[in-house]
C-alpha atoms as a PDB file:
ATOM      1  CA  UNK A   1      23.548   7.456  12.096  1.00  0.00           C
ATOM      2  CA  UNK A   2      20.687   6.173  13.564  1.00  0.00           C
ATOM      3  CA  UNK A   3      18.282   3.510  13.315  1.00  0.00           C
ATOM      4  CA  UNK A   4      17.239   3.082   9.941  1.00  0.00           C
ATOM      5  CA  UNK A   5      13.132   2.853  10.411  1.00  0.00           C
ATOM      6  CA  UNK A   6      13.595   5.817  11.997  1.00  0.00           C
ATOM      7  CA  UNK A   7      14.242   8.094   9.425  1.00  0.00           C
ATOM      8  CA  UNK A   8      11.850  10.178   7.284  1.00  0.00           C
ATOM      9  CA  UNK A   9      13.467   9.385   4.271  1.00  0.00           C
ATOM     10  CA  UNK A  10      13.358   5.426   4.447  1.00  0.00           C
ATOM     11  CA  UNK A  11      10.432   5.365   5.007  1.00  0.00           C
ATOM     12  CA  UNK A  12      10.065   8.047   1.855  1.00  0.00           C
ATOM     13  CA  UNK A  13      12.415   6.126  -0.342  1.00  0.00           C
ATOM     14  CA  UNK A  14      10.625   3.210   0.710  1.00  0.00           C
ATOM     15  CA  UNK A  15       7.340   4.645  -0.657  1.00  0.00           C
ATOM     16  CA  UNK A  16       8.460   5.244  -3.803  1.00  0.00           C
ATOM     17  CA  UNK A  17      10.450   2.062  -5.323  1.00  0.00           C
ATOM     18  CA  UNK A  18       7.196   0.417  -3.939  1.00  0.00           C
ATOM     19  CA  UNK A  19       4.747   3.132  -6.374  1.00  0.00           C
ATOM     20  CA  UNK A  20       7.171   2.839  -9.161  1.00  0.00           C
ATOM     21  CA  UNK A  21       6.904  -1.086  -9.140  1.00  0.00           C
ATOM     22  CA  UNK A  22       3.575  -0.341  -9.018  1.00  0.00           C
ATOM     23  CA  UNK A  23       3.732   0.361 -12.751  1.00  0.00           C
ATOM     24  CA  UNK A  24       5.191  -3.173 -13.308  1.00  0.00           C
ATOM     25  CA  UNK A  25       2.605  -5.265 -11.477  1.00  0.00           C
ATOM     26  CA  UNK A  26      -0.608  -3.425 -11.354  1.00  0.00           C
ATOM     27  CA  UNK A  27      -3.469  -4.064  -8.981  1.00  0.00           C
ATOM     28  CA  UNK A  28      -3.316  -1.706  -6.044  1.00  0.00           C
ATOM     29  CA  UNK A  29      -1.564  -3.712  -3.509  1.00  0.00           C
ATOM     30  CA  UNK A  30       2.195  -1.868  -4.331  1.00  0.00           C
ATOM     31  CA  UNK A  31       0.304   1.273  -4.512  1.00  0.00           C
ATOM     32  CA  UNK A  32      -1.526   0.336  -0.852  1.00  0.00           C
ATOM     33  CA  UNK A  33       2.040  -0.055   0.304  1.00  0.00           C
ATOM     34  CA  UNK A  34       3.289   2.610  -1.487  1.00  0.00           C
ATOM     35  CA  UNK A  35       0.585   5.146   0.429  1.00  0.00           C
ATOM     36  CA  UNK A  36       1.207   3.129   3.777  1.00  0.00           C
ATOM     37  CA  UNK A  37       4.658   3.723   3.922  1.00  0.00           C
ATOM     38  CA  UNK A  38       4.295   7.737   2.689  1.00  0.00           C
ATOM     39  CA  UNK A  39       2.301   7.617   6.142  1.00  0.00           C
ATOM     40  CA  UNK A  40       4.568   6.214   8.420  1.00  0.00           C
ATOM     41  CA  UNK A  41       7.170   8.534   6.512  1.00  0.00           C
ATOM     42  CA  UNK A  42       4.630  11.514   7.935  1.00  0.00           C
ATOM     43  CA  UNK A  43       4.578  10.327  11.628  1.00  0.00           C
ATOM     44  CA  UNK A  44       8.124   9.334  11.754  1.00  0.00           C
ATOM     45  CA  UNK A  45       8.471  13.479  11.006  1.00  0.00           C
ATOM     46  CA  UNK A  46       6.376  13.878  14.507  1.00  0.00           C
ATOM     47  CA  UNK A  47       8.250  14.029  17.437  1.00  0.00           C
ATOM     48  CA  UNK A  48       7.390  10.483  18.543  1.00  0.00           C
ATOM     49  CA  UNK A  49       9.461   7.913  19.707  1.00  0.00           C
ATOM     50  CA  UNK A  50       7.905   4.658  17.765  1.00  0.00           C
ATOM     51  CA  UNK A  51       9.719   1.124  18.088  1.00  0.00           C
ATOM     52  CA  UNK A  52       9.891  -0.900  15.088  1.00  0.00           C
ATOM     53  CA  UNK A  53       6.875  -3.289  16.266  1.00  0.00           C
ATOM     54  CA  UNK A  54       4.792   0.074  16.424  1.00  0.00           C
ATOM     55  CA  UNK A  55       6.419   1.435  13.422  1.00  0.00           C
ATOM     56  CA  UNK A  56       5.325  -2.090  11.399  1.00  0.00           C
ATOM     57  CA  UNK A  57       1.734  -2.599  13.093  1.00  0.00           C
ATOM     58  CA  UNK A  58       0.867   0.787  11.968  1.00  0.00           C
ATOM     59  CA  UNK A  59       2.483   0.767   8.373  1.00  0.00           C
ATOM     60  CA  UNK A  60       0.454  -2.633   8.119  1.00  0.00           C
ATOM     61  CA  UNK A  61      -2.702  -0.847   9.268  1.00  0.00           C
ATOM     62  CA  UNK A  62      -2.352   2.030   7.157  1.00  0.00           C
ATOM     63  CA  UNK A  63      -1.516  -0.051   4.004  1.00  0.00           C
ATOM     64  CA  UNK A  64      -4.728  -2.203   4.337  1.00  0.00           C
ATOM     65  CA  UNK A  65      -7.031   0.805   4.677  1.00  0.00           C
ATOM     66  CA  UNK A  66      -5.146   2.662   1.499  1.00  0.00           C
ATOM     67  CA  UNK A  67      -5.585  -1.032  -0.511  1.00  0.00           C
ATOM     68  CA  UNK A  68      -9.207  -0.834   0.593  1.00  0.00           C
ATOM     69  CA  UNK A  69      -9.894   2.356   0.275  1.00  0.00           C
ATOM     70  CA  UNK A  70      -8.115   2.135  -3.643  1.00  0.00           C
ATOM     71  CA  UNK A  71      -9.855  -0.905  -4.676  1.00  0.00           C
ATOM     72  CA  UNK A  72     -13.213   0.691  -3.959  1.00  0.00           C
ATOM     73  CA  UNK A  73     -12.480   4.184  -5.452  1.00  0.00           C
ATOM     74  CA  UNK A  74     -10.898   2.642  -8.849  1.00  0.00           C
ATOM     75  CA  UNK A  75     -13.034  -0.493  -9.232  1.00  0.00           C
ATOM     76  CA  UNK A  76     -14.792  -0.913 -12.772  1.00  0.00           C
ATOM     77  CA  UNK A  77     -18.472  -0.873 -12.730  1.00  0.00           C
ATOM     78  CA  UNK A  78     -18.443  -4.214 -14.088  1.00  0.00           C
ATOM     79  CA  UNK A  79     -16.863  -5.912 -11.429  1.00  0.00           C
ATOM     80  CA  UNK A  80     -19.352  -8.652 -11.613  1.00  0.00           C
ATOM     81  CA  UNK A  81     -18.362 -12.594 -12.130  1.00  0.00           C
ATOM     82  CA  UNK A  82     -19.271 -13.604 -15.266  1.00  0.00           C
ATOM     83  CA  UNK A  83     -20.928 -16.455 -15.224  1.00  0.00           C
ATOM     84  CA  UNK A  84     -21.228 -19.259 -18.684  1.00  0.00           C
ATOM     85  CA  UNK A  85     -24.332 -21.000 -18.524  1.00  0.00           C
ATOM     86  CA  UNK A  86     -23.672 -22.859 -21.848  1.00  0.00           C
ATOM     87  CA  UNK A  87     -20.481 -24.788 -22.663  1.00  0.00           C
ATOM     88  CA  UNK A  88     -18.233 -22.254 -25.207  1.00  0.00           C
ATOM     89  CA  UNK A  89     -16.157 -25.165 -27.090  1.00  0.00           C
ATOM     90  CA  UNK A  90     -19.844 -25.936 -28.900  1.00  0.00           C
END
C-alpha cells in the first residue's frame, strides 16, 4: 500500500467526514474544507507525482478560495453590524 495522501480515496473520505460535520458546526469553514479536499481528491486522480508539502499548500489554497467563494454566495443580505445607539436595559 502506498502512501496514504496519495490516494484518491483519502483524500475523498477525507472530504466527506469534514461535509458531514459540517451539519454539526455550521458556518462554511468544514464545508471550505470539505470542497478543498474533494479537489485535491481530483488532482491526486491526475497522473502527477505531488509530495505532501505540495499536496497540503494546494489543499490549503483551494480550501480558502471555496470558504471565500461560500461566504459570499450564501451570505444574508443583512449582513450589516447592528449598531445600539441607546442603552437597551432602560
Amino acid at each position: 500500500m502506498g502512501v496514504l495522501w496519495q490516494l484518491w480515496w483519502v483524500w475523498a473520505a477525507a472530504a466527506l467526514v469534514l461535509a458531514i460535520l459540517e451539519t454539526v458546526l455550521p458556518g462554511f469553514v468544514l464545508l471550505g474544507f470539505a470542497a478543498g479536499a474533494a479537489l485535491v481528491a481530483v488532482l491526486v486522480l491526475l497522473p502527477l507525482d505531488l509530495g505532501l508539502s505540495a499536496l497540503l499548500a494546494i489543499f490549503a489554497v483551494f480550501s480558502l478560495g471555496a470558504w471565500i467563494g461560500l461566504r459570499r454566495a450564501f451570505r444574508r443580505p443583512d449582513d450589516q453590524t447592528r449598531v445600539i445607539r441607546e442603552d437597551i436595559n432602560k
